[in-house]
C-alpha atoms as a PDB file:
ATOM      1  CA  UNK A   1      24.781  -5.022  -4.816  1.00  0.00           C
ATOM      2  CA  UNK A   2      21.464  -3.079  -5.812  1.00  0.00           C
ATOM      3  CA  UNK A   3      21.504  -0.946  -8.708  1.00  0.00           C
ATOM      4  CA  UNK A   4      21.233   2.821  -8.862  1.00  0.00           C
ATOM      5  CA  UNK A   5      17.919   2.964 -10.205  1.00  0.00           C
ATOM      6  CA  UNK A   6      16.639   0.972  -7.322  1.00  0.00           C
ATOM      7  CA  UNK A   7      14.218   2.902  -4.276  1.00  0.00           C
ATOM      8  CA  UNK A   8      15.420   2.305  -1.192  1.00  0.00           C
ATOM      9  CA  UNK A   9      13.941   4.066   1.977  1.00  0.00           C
ATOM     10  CA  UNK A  10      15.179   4.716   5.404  1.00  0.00           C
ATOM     11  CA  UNK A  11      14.760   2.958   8.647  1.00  0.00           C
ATOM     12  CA  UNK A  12      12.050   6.177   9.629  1.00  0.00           C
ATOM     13  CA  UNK A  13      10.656   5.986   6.013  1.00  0.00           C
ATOM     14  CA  UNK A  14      10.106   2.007   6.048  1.00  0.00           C
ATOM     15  CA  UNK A  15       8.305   2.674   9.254  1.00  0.00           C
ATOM     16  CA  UNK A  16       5.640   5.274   8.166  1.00  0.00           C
ATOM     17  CA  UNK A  17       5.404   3.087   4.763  1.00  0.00           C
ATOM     18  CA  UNK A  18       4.793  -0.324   6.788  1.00  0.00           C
ATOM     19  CA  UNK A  19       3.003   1.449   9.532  1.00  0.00           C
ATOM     20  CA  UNK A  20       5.012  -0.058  11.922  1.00  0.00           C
ATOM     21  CA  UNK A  21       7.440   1.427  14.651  1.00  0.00           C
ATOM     22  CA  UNK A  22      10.989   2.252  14.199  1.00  0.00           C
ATOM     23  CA  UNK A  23      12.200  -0.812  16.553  1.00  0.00           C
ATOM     24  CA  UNK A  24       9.694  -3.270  14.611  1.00  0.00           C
ATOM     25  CA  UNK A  25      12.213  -1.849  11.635  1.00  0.00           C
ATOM     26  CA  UNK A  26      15.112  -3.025  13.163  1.00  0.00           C
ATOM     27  CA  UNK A  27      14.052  -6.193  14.559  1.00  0.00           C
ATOM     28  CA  UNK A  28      12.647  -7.392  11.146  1.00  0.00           C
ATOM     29  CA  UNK A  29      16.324  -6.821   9.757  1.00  0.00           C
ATOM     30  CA  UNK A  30      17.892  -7.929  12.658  1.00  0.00           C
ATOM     31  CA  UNK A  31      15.312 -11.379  11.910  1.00  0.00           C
ATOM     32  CA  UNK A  32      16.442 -11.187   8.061  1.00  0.00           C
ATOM     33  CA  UNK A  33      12.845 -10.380   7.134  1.00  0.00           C
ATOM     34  CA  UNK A  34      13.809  -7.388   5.786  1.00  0.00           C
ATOM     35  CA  UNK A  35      16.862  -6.731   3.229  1.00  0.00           C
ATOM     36  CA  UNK A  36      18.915  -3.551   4.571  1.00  0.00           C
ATOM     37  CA  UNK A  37      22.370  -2.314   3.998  1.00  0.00           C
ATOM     38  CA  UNK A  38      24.168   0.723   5.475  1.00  0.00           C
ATOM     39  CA  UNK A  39      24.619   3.799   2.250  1.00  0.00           C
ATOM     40  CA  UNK A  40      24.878   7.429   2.372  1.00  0.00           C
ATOM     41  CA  UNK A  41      21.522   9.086   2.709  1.00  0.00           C
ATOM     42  CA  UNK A  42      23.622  12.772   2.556  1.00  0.00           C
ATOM     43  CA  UNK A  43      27.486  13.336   1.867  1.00  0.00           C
ATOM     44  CA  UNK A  44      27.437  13.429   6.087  1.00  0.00           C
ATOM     45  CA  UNK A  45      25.038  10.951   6.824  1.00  0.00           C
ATOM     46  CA  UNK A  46      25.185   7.214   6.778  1.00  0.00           C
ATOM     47  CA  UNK A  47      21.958   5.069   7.017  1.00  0.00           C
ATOM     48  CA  UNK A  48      20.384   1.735   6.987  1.00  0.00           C
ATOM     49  CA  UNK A  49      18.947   2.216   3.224  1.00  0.00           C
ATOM     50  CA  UNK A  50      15.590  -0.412   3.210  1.00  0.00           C
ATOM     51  CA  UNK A  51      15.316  -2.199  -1.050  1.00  0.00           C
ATOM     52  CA  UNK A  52      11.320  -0.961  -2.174  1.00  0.00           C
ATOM     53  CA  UNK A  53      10.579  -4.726  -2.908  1.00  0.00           C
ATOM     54  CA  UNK A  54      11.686  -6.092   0.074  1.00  0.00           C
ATOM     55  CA  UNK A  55       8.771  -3.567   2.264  1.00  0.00           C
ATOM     56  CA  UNK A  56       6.441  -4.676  -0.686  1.00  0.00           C
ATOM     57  CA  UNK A  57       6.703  -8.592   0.266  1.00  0.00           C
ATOM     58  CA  UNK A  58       7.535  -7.796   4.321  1.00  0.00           C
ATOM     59  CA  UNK A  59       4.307  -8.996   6.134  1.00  0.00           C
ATOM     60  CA  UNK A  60       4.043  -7.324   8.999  1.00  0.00           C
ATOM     61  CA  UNK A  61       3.572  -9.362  12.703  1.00  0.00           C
ATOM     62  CA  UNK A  62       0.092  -8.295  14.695  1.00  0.00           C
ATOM     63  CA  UNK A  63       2.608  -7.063  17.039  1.00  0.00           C
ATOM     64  CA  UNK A  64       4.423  -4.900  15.527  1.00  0.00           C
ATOM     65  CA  UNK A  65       0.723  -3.686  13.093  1.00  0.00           C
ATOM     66  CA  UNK A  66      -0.685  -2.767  17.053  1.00  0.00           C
ATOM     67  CA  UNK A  67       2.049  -1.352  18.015  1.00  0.00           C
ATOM     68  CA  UNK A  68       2.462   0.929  14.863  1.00  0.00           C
ATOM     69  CA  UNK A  69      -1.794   1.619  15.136  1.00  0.00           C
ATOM     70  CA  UNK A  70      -0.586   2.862  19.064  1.00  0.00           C
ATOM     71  CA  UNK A  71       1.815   5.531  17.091  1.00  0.00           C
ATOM     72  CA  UNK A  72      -0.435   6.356  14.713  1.00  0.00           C
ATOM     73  CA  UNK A  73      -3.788   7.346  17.005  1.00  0.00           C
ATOM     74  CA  UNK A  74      -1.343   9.146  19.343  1.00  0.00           C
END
């Protein structure tokens, strides 16, 4: 279980940070390249909260980096 003091980001914010779509997101957890688990972002919300260290070692595939460059010129 992560600690308290540990940054975790959502599946939106891992995207921006890696530069990479949503869907790359999810299929890099789905793949187990990327540690997720679900947590409450708000007292409503749930989300899929993404550990800071596991974006910092995530490499990202030249699919999903031209994919995110698509999102990011648009």
């Amino acid at each position: 279980m992560p600690t308290e003091k540990e940054k975790h980001f959502t599946i939106t914010e891992a995207a921006k940070k890696l530069r990479i779509s949503r869907q790359g997101v999810h299929e890099a957890i789905q793949k187990g390249l990327l540690r997720a688990r679900w947590g409450e972002v708000t007292i409503v919300k749930k989300a899929l909260l993404i550990t800071a260290d596991s974006i910092d070692s995530y490499r990202v595939s030249k699919r999903h980096r031209d994919a995110g460059k698509k999102m990011i010129d648009a």
